[in-house]
Protein backbone atom coordinates (compact mmCIF):
# COMPACT_ATOMS: atom_id res chain seq x y z
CA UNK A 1 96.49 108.20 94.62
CA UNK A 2 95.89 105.41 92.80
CA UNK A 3 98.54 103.69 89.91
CA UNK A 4 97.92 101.65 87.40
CA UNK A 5 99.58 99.72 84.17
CA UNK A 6 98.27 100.47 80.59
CA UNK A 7 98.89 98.06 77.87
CA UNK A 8 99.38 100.59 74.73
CA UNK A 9 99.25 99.09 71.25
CA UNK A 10 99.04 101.30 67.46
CA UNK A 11 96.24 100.60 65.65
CA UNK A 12 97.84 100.14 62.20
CA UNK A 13 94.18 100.75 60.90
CA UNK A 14 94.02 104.17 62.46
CA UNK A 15 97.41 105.13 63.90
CA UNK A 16 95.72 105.51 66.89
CA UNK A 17 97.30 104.61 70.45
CA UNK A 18 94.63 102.09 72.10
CA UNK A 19 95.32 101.48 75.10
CA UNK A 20 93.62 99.10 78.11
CA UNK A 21 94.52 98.70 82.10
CA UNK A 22 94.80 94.57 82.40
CA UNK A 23 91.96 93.16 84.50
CA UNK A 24 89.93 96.60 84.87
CA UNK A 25 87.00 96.37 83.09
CA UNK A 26 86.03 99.64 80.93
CA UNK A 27 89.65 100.87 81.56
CA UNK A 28 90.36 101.33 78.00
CA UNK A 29 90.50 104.21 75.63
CA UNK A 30 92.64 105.41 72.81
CA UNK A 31 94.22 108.73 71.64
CA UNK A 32 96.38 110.05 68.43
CA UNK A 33 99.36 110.97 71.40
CA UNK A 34 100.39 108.94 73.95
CA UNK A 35 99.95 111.82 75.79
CA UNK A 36 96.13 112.08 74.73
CA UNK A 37 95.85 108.50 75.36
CA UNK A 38 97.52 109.05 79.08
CA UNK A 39 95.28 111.68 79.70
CA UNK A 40 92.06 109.52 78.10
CA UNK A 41 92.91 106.83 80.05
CA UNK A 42 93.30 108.97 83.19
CA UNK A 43 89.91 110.80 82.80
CA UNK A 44 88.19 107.08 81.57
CA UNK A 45 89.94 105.59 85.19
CA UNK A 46 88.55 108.40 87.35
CA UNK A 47 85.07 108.12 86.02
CA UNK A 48 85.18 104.28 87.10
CA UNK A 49 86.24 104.71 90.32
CA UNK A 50 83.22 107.41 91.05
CA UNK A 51 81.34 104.23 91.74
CA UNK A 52 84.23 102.52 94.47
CA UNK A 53 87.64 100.57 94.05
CA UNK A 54 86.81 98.17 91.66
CA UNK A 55 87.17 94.09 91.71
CA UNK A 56 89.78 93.67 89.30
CA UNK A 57 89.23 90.57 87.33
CA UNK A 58 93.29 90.29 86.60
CA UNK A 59 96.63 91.17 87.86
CA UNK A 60 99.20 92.59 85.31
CA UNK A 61 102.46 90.58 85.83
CA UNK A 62 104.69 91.66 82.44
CA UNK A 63 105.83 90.45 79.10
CA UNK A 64 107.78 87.77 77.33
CA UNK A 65 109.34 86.75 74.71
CA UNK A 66 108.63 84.02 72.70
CA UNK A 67 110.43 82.87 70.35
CA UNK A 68 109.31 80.07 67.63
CA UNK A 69 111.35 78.10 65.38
């Protein structure tokens, strides 16, 4: 089994749910759900690691705040 973190954004273009694993390249898909875009994502993941565990170029860590006067 094999977990990992999704960055999900709204696309205030299309209302879509894009979404992108953090240092994964071609991890990324989007969906009008989040469940669509779960199970995009899931199907997009699988398909990548057909060809082996992949190098990943990044480690997610989290978010912050930032606030600017």
């Amino acid at each position: 089994m094999h977990i990992y973190t999704a960055v999900v954004e709204r696309c205030q273009d299309t209302c879509l749910y894009v979404g992108h694993v953090p240092g994964f390249p071609g991890a990324h898909s989007q969906g009008e759900t989040l469940e669509e875009l779960n199970d995009n994502l899931r199907e997009v993941i699988a398909l990548l690691l057909d060809g082996g565990e992949p190098n990943l170029e990044s480690e997610y860590v989290g978010t912050q705040t930032v606030v600017v006067a």
